[in-house]
C-alpha atoms as a PDB file:
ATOM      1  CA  UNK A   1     147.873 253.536 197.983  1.00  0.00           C
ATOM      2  CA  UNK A   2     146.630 249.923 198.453  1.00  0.00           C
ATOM      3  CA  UNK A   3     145.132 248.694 201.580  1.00  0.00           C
ATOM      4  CA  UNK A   4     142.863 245.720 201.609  1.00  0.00           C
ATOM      5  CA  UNK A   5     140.430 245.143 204.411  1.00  0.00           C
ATOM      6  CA  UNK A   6     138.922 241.969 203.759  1.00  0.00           C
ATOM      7  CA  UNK A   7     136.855 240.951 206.966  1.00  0.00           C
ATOM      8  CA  UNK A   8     135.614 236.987 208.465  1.00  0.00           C
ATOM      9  CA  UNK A   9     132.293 237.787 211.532  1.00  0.00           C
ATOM     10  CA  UNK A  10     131.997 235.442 214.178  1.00  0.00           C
ATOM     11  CA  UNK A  11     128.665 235.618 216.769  1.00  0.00           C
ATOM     12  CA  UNK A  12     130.797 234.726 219.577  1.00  0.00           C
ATOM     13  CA  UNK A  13     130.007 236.907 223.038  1.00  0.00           C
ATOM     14  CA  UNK A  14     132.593 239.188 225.072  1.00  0.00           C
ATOM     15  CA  UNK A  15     132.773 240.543 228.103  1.00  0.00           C
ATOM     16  CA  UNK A  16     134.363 243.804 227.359  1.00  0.00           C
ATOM     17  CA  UNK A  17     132.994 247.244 227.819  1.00  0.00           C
ATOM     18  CA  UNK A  18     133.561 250.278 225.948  1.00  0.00           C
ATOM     19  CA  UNK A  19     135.527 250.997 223.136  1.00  0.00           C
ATOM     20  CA  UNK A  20     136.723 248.222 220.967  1.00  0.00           C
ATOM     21  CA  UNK A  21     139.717 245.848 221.151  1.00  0.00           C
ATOM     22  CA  UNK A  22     141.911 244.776 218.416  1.00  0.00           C
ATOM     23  CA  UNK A  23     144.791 241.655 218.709  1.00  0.00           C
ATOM     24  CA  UNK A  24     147.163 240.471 216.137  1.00  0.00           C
ATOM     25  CA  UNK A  25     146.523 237.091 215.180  1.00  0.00           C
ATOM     26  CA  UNK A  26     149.233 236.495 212.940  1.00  0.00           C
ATOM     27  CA  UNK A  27     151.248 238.421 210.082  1.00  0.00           C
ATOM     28  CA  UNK A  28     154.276 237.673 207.929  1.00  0.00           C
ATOM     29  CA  UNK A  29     157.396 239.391 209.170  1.00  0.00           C
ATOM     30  CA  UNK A  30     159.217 239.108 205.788  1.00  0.00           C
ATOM     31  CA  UNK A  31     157.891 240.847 202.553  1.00  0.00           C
ATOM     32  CA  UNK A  32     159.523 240.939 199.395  1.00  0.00           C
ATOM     33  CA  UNK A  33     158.923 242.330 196.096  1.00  0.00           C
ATOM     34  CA  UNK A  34     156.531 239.130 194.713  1.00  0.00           C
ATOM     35  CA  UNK A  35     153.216 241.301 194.686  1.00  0.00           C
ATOM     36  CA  UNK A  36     152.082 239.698 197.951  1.00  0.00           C
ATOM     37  CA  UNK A  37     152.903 242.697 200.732  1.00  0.00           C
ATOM     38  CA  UNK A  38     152.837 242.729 204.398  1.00  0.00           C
ATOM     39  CA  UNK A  39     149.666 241.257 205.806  1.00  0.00           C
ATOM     40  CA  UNK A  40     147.773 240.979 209.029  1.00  0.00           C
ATOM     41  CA  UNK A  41     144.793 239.166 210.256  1.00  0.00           C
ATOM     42  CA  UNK A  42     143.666 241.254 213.463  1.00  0.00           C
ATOM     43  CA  UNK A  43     141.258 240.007 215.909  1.00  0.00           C
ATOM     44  CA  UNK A  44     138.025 242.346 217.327  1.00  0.00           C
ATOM     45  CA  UNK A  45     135.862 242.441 219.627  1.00  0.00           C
ATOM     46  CA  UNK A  46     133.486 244.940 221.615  1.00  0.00           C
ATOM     47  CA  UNK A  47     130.317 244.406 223.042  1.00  0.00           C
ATOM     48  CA  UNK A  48     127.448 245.018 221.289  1.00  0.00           C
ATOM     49  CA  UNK A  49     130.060 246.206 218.630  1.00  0.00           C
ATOM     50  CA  UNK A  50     129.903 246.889 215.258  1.00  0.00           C
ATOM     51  CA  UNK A  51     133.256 247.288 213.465  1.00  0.00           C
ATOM     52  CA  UNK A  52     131.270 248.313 210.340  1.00  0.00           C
ATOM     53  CA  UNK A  53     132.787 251.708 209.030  1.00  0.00           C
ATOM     54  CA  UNK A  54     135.166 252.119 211.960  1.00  0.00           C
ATOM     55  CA  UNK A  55     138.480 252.972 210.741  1.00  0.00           C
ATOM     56  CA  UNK A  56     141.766 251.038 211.108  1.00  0.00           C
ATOM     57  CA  UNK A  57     145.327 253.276 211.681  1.00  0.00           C
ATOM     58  CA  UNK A  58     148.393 251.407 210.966  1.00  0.00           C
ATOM     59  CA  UNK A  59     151.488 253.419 211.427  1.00  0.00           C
ATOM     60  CA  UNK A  60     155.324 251.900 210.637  1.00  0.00           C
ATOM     61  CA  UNK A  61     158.072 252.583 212.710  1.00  0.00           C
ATOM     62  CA  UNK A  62     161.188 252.341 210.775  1.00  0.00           C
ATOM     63  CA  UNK A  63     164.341 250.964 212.712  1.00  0.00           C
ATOM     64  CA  UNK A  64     166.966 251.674 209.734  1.00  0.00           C
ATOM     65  CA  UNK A  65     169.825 254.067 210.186  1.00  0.00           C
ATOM     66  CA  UNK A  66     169.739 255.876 207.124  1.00  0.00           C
ATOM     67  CA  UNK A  67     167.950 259.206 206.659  1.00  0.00           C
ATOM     68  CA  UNK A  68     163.942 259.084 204.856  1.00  0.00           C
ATOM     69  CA  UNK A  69     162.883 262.854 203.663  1.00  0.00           C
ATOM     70  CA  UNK A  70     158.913 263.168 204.171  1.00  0.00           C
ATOM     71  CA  UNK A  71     158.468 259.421 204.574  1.00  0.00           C
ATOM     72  CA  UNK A  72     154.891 258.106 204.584  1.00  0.00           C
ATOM     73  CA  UNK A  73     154.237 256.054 207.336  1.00  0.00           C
ATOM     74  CA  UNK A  74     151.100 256.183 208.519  1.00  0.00           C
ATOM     75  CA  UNK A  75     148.307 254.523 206.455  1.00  0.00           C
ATOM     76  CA  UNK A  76     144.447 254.851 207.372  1.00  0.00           C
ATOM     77  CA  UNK A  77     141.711 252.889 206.109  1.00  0.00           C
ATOM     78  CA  UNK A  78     137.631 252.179 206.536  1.00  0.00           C
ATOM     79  CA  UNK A  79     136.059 248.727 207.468  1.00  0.00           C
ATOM     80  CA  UNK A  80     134.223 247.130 205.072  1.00  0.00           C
ATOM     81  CA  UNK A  81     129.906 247.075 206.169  1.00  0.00           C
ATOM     82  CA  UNK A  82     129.215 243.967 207.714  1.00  0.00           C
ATOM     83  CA  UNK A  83     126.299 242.788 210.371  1.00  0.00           C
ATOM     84  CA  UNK A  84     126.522 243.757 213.695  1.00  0.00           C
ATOM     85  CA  UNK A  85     129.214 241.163 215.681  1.00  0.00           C
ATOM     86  CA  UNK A  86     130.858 241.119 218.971  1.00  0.00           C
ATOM     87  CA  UNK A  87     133.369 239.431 217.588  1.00  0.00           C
ATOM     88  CA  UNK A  88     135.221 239.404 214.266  1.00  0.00           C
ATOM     89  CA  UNK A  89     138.651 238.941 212.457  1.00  0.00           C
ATOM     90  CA  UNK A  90     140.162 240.696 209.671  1.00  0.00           C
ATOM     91  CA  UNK A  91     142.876 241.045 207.324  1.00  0.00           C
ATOM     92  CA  UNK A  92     144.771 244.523 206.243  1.00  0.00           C
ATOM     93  CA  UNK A  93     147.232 244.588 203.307  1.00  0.00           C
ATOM     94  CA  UNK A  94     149.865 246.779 202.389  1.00  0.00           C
ATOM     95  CA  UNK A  95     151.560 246.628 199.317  1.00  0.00           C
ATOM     96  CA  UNK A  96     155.384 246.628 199.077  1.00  0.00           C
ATOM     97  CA  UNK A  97     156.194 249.478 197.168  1.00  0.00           C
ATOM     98  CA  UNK A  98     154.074 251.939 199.702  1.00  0.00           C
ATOM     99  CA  UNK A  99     156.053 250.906 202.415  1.00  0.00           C
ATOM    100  CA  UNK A 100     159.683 250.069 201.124  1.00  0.00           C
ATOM    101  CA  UNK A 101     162.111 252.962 201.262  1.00  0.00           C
ATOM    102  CA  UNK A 102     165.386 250.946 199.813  1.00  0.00           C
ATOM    103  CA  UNK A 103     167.877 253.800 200.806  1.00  0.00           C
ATOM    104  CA  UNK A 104     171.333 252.898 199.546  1.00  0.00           C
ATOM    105  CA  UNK A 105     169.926 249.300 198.312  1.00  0.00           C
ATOM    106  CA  UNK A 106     169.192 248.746 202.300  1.00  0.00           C
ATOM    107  CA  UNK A 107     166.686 246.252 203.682  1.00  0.00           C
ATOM    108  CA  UNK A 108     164.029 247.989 205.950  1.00  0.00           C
ATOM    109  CA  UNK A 109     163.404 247.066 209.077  1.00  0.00           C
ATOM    110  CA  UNK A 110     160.515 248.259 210.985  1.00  0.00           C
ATOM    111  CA  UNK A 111     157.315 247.202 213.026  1.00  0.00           C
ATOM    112  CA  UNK A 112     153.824 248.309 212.764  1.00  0.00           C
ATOM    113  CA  UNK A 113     151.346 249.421 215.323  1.00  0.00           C
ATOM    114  CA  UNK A 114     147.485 249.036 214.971  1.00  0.00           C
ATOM    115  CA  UNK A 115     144.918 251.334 216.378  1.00  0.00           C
ATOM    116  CA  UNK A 116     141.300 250.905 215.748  1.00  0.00           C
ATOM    117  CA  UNK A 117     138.746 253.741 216.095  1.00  0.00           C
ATOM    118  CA  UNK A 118     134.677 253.204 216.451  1.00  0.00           C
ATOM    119  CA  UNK A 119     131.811 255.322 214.826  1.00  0.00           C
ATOM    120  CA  UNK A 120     131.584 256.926 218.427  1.00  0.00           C
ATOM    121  CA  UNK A 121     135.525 257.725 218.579  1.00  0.00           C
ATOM    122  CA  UNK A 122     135.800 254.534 220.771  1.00  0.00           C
ATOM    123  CA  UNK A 123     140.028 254.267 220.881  1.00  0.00           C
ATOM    124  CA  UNK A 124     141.207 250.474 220.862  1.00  0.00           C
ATOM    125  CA  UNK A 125     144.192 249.940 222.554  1.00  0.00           C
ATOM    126  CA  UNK A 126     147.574 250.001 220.531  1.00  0.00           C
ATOM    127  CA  UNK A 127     148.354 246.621 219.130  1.00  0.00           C
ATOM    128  CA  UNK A 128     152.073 246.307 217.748  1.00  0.00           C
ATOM    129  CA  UNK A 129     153.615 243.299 215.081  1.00  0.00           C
ATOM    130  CA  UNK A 130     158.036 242.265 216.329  1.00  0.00           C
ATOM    131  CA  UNK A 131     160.052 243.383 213.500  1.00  0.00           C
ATOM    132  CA  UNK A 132     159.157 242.756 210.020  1.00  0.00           C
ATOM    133  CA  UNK A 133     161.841 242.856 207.434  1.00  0.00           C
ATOM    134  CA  UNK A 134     161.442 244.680 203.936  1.00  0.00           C
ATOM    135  CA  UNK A 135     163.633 242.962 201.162  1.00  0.00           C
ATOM    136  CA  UNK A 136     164.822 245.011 198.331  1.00  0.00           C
ATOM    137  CA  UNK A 137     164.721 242.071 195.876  1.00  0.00           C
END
């Protein structure tokens, strides 16, 4: 399974307390078969935060109709080690065949939802994408 956590630190202060907090700031609601996946850039931040090692949940909700036996659809994943920021972005990849299902030759439509967990099992909120279409071609 293939997920890429590639991450880009900014010094920037917040005034947030506690556990971290994750945004979406952008992703590509198409993917198609051309080796390039779904990605996300998410946003963090947490005071006196450290996103090093925390680990990133990202779970897809399929919206099709037809019936997936045993489907994976939750994919977990470490951040990278990186100096100590308040504020940081980074990107999460997954490839298209882990998350295609292509029952009956159907396009898959689903969103995904982002969770982000500290070394002190610090919960971010929930952070979801709209819908994101998976092409079978």
């Amino acid at each position: 399974m293939s997920i890429l956590v590639l991450m880009a630190l900014g010094c920037t202060k917040d005034n947030s307390q506690g556990g971290p907090t994750i945004g979406i700031k952008s992703y590509n609601s198409s993917v198609y078969n051309d080796n390039n996946g779904f990605n996300v850039t998410l946003t963090f931040s947490q005071k006196g935060g450290n996103p090093s090692g925390d680990s990133l949940t990202i779970i897809q909700h399929r919206r099709n109709q037809s019936y997936v036996p045993n489907p994976v659809d939750t994919f977990g994943t470490r951040l990278p080690i990186t100096p100590a920021v308040d504020k940081a972005e980074f990107t999460a990849n997954l490839q298209w065949q882990f998350i295609e299902f292509g029952i009956n030759g159907e396009n898959d439509t689903c969103d995904f939802q982002f969770v982000l967990v500290d070394l002190n099992q610090n919960h971010s909120d929930t952070v979801s994408t709209g819908t994101v279409i998976i092409y079978q071609y």
